[in-house]
C-alpha atoms as a PDB file:
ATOM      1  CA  UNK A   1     -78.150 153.270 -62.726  1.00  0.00           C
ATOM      2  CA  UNK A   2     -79.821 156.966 -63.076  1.00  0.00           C
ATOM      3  CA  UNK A   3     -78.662 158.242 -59.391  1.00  0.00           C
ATOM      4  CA  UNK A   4     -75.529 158.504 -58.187  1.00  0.00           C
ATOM      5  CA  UNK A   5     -74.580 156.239 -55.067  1.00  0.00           C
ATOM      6  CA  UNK A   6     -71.900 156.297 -52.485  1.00  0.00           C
ATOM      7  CA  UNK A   7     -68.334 155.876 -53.210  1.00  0.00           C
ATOM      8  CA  UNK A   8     -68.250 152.689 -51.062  1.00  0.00           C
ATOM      9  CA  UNK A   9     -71.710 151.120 -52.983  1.00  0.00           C
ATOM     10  CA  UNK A  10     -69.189 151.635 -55.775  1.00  0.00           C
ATOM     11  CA  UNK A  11     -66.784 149.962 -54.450  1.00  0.00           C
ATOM     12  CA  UNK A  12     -69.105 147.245 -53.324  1.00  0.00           C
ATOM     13  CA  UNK A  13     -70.519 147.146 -56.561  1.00  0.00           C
ATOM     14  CA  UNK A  14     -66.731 146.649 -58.087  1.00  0.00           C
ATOM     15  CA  UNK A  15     -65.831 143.715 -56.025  1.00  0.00           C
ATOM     16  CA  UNK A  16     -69.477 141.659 -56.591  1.00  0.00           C
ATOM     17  CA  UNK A  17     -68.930 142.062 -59.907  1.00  0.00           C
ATOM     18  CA  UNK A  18     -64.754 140.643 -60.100  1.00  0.00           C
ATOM     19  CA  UNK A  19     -65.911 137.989 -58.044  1.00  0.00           C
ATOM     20  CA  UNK A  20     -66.192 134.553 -59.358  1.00  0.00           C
ATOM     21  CA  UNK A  21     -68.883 133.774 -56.905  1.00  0.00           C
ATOM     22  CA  UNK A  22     -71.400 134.936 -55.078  1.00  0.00           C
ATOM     23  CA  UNK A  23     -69.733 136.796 -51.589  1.00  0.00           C
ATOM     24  CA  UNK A  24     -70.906 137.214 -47.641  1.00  0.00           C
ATOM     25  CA  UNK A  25     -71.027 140.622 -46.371  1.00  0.00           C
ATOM     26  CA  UNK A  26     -67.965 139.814 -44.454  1.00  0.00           C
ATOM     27  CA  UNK A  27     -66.088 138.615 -47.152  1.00  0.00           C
ATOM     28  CA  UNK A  28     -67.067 141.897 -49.489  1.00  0.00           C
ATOM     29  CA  UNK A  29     -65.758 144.233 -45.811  1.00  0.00           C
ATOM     30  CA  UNK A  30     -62.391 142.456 -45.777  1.00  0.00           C
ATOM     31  CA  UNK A  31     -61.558 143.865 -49.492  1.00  0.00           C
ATOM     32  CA  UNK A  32     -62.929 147.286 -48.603  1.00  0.00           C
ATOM     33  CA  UNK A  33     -60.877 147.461 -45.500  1.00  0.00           C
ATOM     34  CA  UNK A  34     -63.256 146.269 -42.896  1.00  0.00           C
ATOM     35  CA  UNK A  35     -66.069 148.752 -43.662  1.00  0.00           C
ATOM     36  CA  UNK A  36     -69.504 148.197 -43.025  1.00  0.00           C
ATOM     37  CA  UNK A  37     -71.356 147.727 -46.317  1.00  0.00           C
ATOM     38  CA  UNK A  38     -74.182 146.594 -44.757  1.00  0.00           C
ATOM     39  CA  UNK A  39     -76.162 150.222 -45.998  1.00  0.00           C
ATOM     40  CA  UNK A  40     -73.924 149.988 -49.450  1.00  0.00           C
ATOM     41  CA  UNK A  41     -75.330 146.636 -50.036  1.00  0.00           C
ATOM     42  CA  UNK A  42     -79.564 148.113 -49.506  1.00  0.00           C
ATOM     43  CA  UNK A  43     -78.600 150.938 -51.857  1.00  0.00           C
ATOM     44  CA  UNK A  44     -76.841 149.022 -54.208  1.00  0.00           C
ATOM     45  CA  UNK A  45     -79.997 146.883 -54.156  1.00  0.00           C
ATOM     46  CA  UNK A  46     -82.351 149.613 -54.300  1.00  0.00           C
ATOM     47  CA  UNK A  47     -80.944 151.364 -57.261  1.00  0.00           C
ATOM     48  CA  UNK A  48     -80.609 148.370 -59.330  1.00  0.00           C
ATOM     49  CA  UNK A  49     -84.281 147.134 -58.912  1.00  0.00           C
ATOM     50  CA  UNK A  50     -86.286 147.235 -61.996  1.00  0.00           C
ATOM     51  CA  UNK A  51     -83.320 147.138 -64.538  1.00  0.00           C
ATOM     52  CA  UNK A  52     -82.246 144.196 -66.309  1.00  0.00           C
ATOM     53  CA  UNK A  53     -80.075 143.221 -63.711  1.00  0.00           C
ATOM     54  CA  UNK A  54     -80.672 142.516 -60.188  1.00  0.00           C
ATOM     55  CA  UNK A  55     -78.309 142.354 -56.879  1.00  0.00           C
ATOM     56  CA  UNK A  56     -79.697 139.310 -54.382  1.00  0.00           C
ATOM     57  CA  UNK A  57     -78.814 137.662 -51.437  1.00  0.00           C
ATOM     58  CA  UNK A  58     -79.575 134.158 -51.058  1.00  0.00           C
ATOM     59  CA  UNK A  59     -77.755 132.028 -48.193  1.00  0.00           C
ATOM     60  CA  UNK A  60     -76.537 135.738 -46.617  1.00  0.00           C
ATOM     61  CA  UNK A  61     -74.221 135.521 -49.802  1.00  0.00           C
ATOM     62  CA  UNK A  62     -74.788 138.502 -52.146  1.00  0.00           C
ATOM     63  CA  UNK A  63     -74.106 138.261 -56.267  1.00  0.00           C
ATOM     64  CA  UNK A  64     -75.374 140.577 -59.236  1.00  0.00           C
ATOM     65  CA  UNK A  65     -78.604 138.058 -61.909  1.00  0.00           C
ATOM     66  CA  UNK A  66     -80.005 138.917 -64.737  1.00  0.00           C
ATOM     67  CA  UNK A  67     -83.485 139.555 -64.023  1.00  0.00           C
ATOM     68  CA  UNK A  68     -85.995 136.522 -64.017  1.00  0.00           C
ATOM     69  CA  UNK A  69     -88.320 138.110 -66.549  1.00  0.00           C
ATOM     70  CA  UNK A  70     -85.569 138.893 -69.281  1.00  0.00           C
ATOM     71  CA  UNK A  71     -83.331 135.358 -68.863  1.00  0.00           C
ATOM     72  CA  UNK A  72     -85.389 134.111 -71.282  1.00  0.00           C
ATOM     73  CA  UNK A  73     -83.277 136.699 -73.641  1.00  0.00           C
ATOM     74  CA  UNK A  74     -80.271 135.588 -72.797  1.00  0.00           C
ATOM     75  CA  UNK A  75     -80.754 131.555 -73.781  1.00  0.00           C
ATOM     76  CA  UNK A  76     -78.954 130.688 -77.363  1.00  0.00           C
ATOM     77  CA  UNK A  77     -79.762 127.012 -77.159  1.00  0.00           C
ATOM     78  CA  UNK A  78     -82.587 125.476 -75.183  1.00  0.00           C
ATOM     79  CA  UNK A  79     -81.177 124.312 -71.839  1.00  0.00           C
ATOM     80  CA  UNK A  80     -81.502 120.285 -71.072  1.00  0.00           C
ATOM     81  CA  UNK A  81     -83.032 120.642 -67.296  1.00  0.00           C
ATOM     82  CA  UNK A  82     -81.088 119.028 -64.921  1.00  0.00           C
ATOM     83  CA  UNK A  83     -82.962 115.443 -64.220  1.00  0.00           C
ATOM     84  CA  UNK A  84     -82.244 113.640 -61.102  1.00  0.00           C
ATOM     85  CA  UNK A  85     -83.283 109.651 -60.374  1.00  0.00           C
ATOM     86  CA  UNK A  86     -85.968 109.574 -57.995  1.00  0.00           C
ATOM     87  CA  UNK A  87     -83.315 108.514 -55.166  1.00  0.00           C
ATOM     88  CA  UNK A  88     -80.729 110.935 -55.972  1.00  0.00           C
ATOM     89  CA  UNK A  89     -83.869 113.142 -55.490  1.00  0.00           C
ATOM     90  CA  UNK A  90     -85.131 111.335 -52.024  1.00  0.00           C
ATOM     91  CA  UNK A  91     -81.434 111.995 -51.002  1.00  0.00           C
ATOM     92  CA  UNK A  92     -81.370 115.830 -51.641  1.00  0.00           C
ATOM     93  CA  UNK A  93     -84.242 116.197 -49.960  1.00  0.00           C
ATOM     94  CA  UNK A  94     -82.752 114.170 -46.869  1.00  0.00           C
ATOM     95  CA  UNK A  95     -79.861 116.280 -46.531  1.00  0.00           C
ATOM     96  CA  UNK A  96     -81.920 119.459 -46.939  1.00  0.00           C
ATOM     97  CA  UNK A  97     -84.206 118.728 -44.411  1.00  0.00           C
ATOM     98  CA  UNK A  98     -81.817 116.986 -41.601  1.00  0.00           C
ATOM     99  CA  UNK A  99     -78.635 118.059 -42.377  1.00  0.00           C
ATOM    100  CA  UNK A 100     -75.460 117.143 -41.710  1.00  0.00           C
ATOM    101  CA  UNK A 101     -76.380 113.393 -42.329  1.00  0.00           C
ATOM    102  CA  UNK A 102     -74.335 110.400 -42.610  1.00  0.00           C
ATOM    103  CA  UNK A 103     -75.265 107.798 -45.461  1.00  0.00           C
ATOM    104  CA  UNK A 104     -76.608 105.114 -42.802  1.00  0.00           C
ATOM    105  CA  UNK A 105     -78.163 107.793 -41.060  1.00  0.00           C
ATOM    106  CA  UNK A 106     -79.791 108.490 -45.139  1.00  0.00           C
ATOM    107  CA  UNK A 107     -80.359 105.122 -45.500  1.00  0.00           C
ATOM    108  CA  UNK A 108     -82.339 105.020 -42.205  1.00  0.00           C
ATOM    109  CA  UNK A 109     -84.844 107.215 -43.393  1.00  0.00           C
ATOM    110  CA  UNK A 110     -85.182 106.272 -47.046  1.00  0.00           C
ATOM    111  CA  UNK A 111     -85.408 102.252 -45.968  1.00  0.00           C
ATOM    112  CA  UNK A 112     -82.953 101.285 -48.266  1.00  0.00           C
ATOM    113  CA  UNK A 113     -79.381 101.250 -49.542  1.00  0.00           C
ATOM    114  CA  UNK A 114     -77.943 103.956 -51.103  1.00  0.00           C
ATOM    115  CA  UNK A 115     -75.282 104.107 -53.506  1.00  0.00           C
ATOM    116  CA  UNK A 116     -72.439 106.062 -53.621  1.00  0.00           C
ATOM    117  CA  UNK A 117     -72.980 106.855 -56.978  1.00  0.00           C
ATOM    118  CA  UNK A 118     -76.347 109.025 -56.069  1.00  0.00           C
ATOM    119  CA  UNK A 119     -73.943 111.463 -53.181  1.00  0.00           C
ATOM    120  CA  UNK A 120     -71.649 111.614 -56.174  1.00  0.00           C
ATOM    121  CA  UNK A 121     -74.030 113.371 -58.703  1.00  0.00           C
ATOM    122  CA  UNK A 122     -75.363 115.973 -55.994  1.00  0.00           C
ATOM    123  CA  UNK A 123     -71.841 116.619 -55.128  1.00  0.00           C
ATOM    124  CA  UNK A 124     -70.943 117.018 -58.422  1.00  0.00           C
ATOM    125  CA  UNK A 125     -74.261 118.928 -58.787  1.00  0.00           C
ATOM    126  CA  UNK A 126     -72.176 121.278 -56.605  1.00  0.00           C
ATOM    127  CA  UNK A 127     -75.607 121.040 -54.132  1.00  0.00           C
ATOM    128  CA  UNK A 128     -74.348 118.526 -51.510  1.00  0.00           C
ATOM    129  CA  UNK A 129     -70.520 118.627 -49.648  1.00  0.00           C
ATOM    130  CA  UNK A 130     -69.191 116.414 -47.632  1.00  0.00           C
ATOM    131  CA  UNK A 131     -68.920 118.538 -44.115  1.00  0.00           C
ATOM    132  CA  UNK A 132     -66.946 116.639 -41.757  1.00  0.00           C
ATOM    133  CA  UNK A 133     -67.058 113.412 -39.534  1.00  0.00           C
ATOM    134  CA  UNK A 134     -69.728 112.449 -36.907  1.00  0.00           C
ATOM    135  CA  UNK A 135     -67.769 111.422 -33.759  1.00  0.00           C
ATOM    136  CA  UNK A 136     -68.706 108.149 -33.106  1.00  0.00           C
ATOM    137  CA  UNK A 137     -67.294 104.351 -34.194  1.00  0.00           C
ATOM    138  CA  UNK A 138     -65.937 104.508 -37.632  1.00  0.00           C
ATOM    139  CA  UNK A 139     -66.580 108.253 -37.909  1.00  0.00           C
ATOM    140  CA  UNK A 140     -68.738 108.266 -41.191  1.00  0.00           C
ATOM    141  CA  UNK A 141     -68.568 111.136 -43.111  1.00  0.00           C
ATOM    142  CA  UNK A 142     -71.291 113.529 -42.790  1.00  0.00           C
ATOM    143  CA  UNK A 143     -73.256 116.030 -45.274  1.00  0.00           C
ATOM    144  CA  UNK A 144     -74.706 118.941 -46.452  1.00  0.00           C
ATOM    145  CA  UNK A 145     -76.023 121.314 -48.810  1.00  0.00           C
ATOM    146  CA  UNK A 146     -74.508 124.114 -50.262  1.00  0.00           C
ATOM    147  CA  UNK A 147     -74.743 127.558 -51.181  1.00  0.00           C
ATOM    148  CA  UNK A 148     -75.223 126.524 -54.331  1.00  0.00           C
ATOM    149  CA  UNK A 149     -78.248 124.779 -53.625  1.00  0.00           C
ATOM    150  CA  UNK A 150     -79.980 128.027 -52.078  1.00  0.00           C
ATOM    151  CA  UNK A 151     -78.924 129.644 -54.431  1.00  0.00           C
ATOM    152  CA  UNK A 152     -80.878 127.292 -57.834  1.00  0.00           C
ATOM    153  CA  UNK A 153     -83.725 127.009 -55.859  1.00  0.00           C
ATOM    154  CA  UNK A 154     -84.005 130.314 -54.893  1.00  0.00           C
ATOM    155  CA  UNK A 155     -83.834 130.157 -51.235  1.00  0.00           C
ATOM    156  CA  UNK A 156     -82.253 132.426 -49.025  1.00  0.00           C
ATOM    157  CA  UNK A 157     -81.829 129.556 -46.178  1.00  0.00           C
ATOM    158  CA  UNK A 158     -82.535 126.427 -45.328  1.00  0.00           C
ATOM    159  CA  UNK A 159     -85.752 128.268 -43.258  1.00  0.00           C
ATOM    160  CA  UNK A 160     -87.414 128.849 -46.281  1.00  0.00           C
ATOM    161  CA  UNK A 161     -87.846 125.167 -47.424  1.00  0.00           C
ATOM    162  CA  UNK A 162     -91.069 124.351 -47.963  1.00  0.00           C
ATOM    163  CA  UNK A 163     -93.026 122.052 -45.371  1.00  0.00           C
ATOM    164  CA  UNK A 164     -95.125 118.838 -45.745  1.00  0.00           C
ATOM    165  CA  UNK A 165     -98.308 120.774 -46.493  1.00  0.00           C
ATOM    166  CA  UNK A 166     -97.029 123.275 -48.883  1.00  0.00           C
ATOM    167  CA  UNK A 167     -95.428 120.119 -50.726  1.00  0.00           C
ATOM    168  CA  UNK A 168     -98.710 117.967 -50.688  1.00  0.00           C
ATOM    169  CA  UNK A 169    -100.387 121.714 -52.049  1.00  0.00           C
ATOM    170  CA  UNK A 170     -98.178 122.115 -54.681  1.00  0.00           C
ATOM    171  CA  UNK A 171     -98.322 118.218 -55.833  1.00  0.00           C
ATOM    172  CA  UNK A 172     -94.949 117.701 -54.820  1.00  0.00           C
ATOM    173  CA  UNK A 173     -95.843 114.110 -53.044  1.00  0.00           C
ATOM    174  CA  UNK A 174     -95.768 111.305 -54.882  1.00  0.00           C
ATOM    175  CA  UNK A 175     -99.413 110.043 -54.959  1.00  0.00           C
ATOM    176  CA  UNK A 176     -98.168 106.854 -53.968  1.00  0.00           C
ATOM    177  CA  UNK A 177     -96.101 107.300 -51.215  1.00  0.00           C
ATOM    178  CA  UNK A 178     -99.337 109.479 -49.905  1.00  0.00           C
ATOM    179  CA  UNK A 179    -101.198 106.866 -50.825  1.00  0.00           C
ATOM    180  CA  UNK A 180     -98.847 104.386 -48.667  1.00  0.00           C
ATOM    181  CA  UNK A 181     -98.925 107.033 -45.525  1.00  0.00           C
ATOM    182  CA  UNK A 182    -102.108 106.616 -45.291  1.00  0.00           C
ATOM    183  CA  UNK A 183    -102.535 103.241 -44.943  1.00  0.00           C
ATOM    184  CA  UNK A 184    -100.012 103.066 -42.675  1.00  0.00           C
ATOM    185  CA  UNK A 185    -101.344 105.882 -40.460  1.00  0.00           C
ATOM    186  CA  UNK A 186    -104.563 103.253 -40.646  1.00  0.00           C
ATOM    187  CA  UNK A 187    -103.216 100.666 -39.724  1.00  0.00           C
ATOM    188  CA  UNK A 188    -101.672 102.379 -36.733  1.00  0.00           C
ATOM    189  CA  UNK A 189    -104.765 103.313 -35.975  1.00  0.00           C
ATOM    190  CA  UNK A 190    -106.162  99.722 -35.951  1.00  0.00           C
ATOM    191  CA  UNK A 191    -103.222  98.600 -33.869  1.00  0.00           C
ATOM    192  CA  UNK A 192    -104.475 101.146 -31.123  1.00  0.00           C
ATOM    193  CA  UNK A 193    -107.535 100.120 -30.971  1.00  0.00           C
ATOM    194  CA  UNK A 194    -107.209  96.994 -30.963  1.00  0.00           C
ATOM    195  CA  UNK A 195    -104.608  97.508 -27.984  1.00  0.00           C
ATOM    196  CA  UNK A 196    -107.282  99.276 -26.440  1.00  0.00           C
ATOM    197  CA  UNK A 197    -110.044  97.205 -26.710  1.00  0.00           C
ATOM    198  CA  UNK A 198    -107.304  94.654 -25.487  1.00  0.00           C
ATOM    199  CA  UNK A 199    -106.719  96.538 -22.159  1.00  0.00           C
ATOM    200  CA  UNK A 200    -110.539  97.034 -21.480  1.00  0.00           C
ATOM    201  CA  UNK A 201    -111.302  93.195 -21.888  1.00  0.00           C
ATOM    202  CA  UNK A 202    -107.734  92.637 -19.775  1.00  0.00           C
ATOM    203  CA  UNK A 203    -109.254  95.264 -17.148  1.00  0.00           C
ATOM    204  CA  UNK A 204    -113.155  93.019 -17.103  1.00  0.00           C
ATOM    205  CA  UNK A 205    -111.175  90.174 -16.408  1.00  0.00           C
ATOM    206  CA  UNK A 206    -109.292  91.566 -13.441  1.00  0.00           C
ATOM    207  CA  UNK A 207    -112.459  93.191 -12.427  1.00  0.00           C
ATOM    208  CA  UNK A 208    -114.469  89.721 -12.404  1.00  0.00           C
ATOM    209  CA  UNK A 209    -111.920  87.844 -10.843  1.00  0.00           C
ATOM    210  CA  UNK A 210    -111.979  90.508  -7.869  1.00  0.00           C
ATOM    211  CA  UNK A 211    -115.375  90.055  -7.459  1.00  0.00           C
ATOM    212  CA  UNK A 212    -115.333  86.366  -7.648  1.00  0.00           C
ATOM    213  CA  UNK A 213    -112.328  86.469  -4.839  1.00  0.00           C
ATOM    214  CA  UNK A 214    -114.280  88.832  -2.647  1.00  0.00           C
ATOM    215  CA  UNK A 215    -117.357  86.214  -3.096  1.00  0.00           C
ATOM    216  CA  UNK A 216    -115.629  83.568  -2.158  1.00  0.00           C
ATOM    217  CA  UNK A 217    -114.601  85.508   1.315  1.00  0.00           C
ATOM    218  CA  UNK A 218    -117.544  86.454   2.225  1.00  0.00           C
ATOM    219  CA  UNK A 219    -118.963  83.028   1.889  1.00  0.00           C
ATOM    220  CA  UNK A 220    -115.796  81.767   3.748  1.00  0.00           C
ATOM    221  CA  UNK A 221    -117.260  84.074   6.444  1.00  0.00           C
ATOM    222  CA  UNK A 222    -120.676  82.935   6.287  1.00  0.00           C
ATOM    223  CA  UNK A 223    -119.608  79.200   6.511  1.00  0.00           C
ATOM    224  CA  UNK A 224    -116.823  78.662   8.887  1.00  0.00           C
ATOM    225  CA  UNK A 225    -114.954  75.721   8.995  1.00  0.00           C
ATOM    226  CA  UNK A 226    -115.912  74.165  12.143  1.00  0.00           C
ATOM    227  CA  UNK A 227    -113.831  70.876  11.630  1.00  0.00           C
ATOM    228  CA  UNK A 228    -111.137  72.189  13.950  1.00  0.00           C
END
């Protein structure tokens, strides 16, 4: 850094750098006595921006990066990306979006069974935990992501997932399953009307048989039975 900063950014800058992992605010103020590092944390920030490293906070947990534009640099070997199955994938996105989640609760969504093979490879992903039991019959275990997870897809919470439009902009969607929406959204659609044009015929009738009944009185009227 080419300015000096505070004794306590120094200190800050000491413990994010011994840590194995990336810390919370609160957790970097319990080694520093309590102290607010809050302000050491923006300068600490501001003085490092441009170098080769960076300091970042993603999930309100802050850790020290190289910087996106040099990793690159760093890479001896060319990394295998991670792949996931298209469920494992489905599942992710599950959790993400409605976390915590049971697996029937999962399995309610995606339509169909899931194995516990596809939790086990996003927990061992280190991007899905188990985080507790749902209190109810049986108490299934529930989950959710991790900071881990904000952290490789460079989000700083769950706020900043993308929606449905963004996705379908990006090209995220499967074609398909777009594809499938659609037609079902039509043939809701169809269903309506035809429920509607159900209830108007359903509302003639009632309306003809009114008039028939009020017919029949007034004739009743007009022609008394005189037998008695």
């Amino acid at each position: 850094m080419t300015s000096r900063v505070s004794d306590l950014a120094r200190a800050v800058e000491a413990c994010l750098f011994a840590a194995e992992e990336p810390m919370t605010r609160e957790q970097i103020s319990a080694h520093l006595g309590d102290a607010d590092v809050a302000e050491a944390l923006a300068e600490l920030r501001a003085a490092y921006a441009g170098r080769g490293i960076e300091l970042i906070e993603h999930g309100k947990r802050w850790h020290f990066r190289t910087a996106p534009d040099l990793a690159h640099l760093l890479r001896r070997e060319k990394e295998q990306a991670r792949r996931l199955s298209r469920a494992a994938t489905e599942v992710l996105a599950i959790i993400a979006y409605h976390e915590p989640v049971s697996r029937a609760e999962i399995e309610a969504i995606r339509g169909v069974q899931t194995s516990a093979g596809t939790l086990d490879v996003l927990m061992e992903a280190g991007w899905v935990r188990a985080a507790g039991r749902r209190e109810v019959p049986g108490r299934p275990v529930i989950y959710a992501t991790t900071p881990d997870f904000l952290v490789h897809f460079g989000l700083e919470s769950r706020k900043d997932l993308p929606g449905l439009d963004e996705l379908k902009a990006a090209g995220l969607l499967d074609p398909v399953d777009d594809a499938y929406d659609e037609m079902v959204a039509q043939k809701e659609d169809q269903l309506a009307a035809a429920a509607a044009a159900e209830a108007d015929a359903a509302a003639d009738v009632a309306e003809a048989e009114e008039r028939l009944y009020e017919s029949a009185g007034v004739q009743a009227l007009e022609n008394p039975d005189n037998s008695a």
